[in-house]
Protein backbone atom coordinates (compact mmCIF):
# COMPACT_ATOMS: atom_id res chain seq x y z
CA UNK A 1 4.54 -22.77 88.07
CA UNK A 2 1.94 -21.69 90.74
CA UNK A 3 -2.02 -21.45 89.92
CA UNK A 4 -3.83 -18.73 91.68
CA UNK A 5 -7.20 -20.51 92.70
CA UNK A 6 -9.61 -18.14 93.32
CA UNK A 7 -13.39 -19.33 95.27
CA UNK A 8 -16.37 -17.47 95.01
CA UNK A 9 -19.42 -18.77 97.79
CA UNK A 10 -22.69 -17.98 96.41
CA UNK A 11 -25.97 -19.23 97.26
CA UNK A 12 -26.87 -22.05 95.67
CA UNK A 13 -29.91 -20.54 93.94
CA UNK A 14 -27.53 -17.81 92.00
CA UNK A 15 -24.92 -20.70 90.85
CA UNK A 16 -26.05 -20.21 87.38
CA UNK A 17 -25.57 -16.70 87.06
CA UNK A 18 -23.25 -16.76 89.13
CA UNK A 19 -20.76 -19.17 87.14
CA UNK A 20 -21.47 -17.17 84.24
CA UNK A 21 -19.99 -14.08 85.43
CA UNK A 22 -17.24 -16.29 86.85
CA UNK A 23 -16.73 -17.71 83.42
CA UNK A 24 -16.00 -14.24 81.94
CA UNK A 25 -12.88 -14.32 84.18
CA UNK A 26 -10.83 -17.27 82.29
CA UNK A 27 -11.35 -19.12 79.12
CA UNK A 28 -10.54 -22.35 80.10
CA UNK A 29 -13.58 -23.03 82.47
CA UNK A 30 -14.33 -23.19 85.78
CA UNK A 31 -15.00 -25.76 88.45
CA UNK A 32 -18.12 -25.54 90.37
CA UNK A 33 -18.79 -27.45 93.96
CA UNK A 34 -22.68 -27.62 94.18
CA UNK A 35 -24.41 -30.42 96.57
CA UNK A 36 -27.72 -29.25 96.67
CA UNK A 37 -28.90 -31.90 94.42
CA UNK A 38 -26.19 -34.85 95.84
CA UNK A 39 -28.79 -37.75 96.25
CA UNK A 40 -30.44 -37.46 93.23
CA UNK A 41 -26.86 -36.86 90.87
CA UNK A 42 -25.51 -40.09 92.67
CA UNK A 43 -28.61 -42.17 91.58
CA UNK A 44 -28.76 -40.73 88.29
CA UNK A 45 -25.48 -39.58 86.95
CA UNK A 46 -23.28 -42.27 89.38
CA UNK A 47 -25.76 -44.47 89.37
CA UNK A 48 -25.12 -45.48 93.22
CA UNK A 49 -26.71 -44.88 96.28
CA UNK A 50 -24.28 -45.08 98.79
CA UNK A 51 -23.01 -41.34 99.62
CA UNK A 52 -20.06 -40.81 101.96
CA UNK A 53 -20.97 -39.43 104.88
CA UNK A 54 -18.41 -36.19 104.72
CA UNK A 55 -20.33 -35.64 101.47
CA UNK A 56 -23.92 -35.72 103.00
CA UNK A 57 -22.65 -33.04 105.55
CA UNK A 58 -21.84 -30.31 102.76
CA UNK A 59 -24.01 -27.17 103.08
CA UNK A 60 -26.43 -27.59 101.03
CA UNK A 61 -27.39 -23.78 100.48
CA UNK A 62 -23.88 -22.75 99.25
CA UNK A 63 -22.13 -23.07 95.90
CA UNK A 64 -18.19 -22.67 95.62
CA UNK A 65 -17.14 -22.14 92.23
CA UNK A 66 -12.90 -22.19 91.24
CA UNK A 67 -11.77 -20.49 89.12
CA UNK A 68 -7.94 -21.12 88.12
CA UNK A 69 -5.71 -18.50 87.03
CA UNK A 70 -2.34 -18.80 84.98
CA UNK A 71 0.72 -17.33 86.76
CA UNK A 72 0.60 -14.39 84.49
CA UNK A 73 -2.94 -13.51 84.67
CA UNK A 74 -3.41 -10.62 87.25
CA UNK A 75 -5.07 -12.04 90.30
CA UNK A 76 -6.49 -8.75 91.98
CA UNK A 77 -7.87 -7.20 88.53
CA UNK A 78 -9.96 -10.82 88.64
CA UNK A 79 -10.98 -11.09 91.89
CA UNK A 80 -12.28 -6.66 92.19
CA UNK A 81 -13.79 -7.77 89.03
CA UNK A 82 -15.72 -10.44 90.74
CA UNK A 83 -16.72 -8.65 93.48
CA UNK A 84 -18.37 -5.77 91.93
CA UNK A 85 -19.94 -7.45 89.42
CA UNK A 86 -21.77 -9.59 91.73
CA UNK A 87 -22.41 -6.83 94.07
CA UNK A 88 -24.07 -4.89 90.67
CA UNK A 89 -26.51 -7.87 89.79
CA UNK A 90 -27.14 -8.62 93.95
CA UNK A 91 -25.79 -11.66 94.79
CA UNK A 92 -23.79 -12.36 97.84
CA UNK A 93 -20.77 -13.73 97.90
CA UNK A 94 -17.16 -14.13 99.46
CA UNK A 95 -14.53 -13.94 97.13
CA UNK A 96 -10.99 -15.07 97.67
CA UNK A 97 -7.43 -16.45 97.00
CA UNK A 98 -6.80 -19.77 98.62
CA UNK A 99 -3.11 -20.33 97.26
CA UNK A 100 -1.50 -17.30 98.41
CA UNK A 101 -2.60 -14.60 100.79
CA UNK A 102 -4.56 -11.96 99.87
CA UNK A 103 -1.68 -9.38 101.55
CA UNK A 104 0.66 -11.53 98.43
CA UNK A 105 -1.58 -11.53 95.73
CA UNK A 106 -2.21 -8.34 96.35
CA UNK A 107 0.89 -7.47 95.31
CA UNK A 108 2.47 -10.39 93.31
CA UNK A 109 0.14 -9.29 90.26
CA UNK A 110 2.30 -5.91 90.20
CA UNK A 111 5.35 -7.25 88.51
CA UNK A 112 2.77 -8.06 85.21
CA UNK A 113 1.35 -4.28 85.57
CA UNK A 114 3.41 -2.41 82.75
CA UNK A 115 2.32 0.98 81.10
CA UNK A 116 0.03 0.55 78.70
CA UNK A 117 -0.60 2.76 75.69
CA UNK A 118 -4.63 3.12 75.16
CA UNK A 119 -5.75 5.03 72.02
CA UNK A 120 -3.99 7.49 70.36
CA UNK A 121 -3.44 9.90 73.76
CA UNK A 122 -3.33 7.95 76.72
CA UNK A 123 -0.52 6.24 78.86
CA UNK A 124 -1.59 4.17 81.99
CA UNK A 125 1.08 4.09 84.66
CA UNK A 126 1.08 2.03 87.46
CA UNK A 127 2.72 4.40 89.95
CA UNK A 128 5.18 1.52 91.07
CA UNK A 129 6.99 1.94 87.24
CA UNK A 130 9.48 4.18 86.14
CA UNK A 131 7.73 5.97 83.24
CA UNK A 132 9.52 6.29 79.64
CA UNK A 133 6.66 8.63 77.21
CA UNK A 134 8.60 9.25 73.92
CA UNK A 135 4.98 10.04 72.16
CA UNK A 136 4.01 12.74 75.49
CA UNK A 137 1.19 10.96 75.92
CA UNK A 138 -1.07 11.93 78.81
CA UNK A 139 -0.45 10.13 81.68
CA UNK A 140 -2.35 8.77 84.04
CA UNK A 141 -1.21 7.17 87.55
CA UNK A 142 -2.80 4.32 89.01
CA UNK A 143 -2.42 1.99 91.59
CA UNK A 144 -5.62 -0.04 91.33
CA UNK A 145 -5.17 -1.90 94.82
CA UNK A 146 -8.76 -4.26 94.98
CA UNK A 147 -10.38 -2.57 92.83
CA UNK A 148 -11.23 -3.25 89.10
CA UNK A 149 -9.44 -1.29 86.43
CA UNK A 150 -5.97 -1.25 85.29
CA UNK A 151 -6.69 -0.48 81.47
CA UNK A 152 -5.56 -3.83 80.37
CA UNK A 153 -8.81 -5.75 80.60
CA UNK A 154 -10.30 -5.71 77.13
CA UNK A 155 -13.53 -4.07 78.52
CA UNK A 156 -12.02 -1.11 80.04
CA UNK A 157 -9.78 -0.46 77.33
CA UNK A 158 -12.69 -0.01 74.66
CA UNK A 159 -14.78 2.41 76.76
CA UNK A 160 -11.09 4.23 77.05
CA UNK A 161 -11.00 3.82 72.99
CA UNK A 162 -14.80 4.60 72.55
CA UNK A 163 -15.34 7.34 74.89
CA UNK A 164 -11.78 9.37 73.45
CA UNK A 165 -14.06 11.61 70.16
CA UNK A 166 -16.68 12.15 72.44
CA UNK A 167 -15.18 14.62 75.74
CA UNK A 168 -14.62 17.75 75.00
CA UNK A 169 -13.73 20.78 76.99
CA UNK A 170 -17.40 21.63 78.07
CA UNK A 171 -18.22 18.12 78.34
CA UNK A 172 -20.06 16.22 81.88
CA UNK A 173 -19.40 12.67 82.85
CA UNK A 174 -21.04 10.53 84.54
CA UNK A 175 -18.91 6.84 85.19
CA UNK A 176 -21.74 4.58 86.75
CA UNK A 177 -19.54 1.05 88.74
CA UNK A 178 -16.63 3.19 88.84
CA UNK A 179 -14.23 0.75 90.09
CA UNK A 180 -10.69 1.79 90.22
CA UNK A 181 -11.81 5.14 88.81
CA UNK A 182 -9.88 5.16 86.08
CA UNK A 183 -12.72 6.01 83.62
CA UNK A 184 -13.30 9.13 85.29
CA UNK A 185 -9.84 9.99 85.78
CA UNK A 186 -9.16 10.07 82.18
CA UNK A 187 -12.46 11.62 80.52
CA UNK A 188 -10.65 14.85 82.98
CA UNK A 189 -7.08 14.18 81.25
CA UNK A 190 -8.52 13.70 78.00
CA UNK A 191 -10.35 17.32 78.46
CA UNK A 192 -14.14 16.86 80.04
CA UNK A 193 -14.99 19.82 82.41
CA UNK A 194 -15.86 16.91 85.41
CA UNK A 195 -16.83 13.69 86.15
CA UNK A 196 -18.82 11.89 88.89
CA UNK A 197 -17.99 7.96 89.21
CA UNK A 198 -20.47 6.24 91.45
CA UNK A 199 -20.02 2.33 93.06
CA UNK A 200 -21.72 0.02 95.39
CA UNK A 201 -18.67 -0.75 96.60
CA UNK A 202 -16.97 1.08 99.61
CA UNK A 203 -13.55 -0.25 98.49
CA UNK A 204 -13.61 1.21 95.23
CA UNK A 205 -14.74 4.76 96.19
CA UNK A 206 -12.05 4.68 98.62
CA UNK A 207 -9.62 3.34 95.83
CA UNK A 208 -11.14 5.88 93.41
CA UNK A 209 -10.32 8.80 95.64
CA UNK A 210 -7.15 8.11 95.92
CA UNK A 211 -6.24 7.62 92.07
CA UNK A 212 -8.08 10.76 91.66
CA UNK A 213 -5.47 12.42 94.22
CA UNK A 214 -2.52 10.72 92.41
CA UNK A 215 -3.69 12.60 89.33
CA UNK A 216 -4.46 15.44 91.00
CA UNK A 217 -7.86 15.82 90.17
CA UNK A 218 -10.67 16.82 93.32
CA UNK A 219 -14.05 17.94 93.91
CA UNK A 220 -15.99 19.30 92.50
CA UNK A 221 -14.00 18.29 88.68
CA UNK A 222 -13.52 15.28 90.15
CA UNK A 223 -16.51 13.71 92.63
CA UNK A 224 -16.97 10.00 93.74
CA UNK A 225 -19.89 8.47 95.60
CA UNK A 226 -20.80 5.27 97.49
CA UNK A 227 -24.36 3.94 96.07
CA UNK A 228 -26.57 3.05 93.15
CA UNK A 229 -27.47 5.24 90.05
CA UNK A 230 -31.11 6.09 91.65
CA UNK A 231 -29.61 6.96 94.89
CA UNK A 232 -27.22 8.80 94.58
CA UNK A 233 -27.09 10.67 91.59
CA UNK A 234 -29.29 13.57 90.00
CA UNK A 235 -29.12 15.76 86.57
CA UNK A 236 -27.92 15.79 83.49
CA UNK A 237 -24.49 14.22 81.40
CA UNK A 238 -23.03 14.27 77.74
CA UNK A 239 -21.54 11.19 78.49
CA UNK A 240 -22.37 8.08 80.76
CA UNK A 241 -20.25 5.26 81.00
CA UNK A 242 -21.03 2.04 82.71
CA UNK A 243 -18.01 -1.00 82.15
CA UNK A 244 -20.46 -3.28 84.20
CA UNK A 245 -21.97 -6.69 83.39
CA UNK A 246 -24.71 -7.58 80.63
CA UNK A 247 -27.33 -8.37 83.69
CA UNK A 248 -26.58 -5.02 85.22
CA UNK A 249 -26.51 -2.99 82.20
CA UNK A 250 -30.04 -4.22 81.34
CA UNK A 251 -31.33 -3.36 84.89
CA UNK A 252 -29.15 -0.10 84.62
CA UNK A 253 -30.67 1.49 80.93
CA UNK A 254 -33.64 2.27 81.59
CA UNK A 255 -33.33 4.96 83.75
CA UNK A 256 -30.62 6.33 81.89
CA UNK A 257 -32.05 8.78 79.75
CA UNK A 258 -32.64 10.73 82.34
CA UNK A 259 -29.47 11.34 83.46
CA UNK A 260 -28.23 12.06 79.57
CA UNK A 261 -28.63 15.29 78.05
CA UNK A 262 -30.48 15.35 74.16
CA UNK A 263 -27.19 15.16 72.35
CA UNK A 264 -25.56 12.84 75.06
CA UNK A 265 -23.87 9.27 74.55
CA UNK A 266 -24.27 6.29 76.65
CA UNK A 267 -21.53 3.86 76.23
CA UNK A 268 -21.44 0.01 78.06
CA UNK A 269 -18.76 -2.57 78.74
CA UNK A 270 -18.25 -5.72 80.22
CA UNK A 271 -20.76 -7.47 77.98
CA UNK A 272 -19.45 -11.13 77.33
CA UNK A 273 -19.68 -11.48 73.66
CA UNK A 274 -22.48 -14.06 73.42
CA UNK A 275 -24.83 -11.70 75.47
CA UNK A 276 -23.99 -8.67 72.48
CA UNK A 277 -27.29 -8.83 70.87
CA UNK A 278 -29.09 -9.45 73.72
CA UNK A 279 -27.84 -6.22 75.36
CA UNK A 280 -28.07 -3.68 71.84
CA UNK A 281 -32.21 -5.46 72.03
CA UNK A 282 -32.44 -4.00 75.50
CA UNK A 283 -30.96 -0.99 74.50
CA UNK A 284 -32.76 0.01 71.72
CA UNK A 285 -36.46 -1.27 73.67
CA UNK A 286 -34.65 1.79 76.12
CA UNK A 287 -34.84 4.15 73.86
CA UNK A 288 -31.42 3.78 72.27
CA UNK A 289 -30.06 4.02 68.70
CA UNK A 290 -26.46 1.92 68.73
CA UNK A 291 -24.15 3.91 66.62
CA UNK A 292 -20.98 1.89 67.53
CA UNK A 293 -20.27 -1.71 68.38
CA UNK A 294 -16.91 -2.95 68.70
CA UNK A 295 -15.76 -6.57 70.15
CA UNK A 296 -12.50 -8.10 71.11
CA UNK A 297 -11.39 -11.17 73.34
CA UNK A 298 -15.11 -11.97 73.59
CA UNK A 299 -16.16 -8.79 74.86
CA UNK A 300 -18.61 -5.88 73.42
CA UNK A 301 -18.71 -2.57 73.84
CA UNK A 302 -21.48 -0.36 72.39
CA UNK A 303 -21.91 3.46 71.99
CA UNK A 304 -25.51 4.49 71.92
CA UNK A 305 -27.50 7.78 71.46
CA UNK A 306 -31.38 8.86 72.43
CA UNK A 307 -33.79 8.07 69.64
């Protein structure tokens, strides 16, 4: 069977965070290349002082961290996920496949892509598959290309869960890192009156706009926009979603209440499970009561209100 290695260059002073993001990817670990200290690890760890010389030449300033996937793990849902969520907390980095090209990889992954049923009125359908609905589900198309969001990662599928009770017909959205756009997307099939998604990332707004057109959904129901929160966005939403990172959320919440009307609901994602309480603390020092928390595969999601 044949790995997918994927290798993320950071600088070396973000290696910690970094890794930890990269961590969230796989379970199993991750292998990290970082020199900047190579002297002082031989003496103390190796207990030699004699360095080879191709070693000593290493950039110094640059981590590479490798991260190994399983042939049935998807590839580009991993790597979009890496990018954006080290875009969202500001650290550089390259991000790549080194066993295959990126024009395979890219679409390798498809064959593991299968509808997926999410809550009790939702079918995601990649628009490569022949679609069977027995239940007449809603359906929604997507081809997710490098961008993050298929439904099957455990984060996106509990804001899909969590948000379902809470869009109604007169209902605003407000999708903040929206990826694929698939948040967005289905708040509009599951009955809000619009939604505005929002990334950093030029890929994903271009990948957003063209889910949105699969499901034929356009402006002004349907709007998507290149920048940050602060930026980019103005007014007021009964719901705001943001399937980000637990660094990014706690940067993100504290201007949120002004984009969320009295009665509105803030839900986050993409919280590793060991970072749960940390995040609700932030939260509720924001201003925020937590009315729902739910966790699986060692992720959190939380629903949260205005005090």
């Amino acid at each position: 069977m044949e790995w997918t290695e994927i290798q993320i260059r950071v600088p070396t002073k973000n290696t910690d965070e970094a890794a930890a993001i990269a961590n969230m990817v796989v379970p199993y670990g991750i292998y990290i290349e970082d020199y900047s200290d190579l002297e002082q690890g031989a003496r103390e760890i190796a207990h030699i002082d004699l360095i080879d010389e191709e070693l000593l030449k290493r950039d110094r300033t640059v981590t590479c961290i490798h991260v190994y996937l399983d042939p049935q793990e998807n590839p580009t849902e991993a790597i979009a996920f890496l990018r954006e969520r080290y875009a969202a907390v500001g650290i550089p980095s390259e991000v790549g496949a080194d066993t295959v090209s990126e024009q395979d990889w890219a679409n390798q992954w498809k064959q593991y892509f299968k509808p997926l049923a999410v809550g009790d009125r939702l079918l995601i359908c990649p628009t490569w598959e022949k679609t069977e609905n027995p239940e007449n589900r809603l359906i929604l198309s997507i081809d997710p290309g490098m961008a993050f969001g298929t439904g099957g990662h455990d984060t996106t599928r509990m804001v899909l869960e969590t948000m379902q009770p809470y869009l109604t017909p007169s209902c605003t959205v407000l999708d903040v890192g929206c990826g694929s756009g698939i948040l967005s997307i289905a708040s509009l099939l599951l009955g809000a009156q619009s939604a505005t998604g929002v990334d950093i990332d030029a890929l994903a707004v271009k990948t957003a706009l063209e889910n949105g057109e699969l499901n034929g959904m356009t402006a002004p129901r349907y709007t998507i926009l290149e920048g940050d929160l602060v930026d980019r966005i103005s007014g007021e939403y009964d719901v705001v979603l943001a399937n980000i990172v637990a660094d990014a959320i706690k940067l993100l919440s504290p201007a949120i209440p002004a984009f969320l009307k009295p009665n509105g609901v803030y839900i986050v994602s993409g919280i590793i499970a060991e970072r749960g309480d940390e995040v609700q603390e932030c939260l509720q020092q924001c201003g925020f009561t937590v009315t729902e928390r739910r966790e699986h595969g060692g992720w959190v999601c939380m629903a949260c209100r205005k005090d």
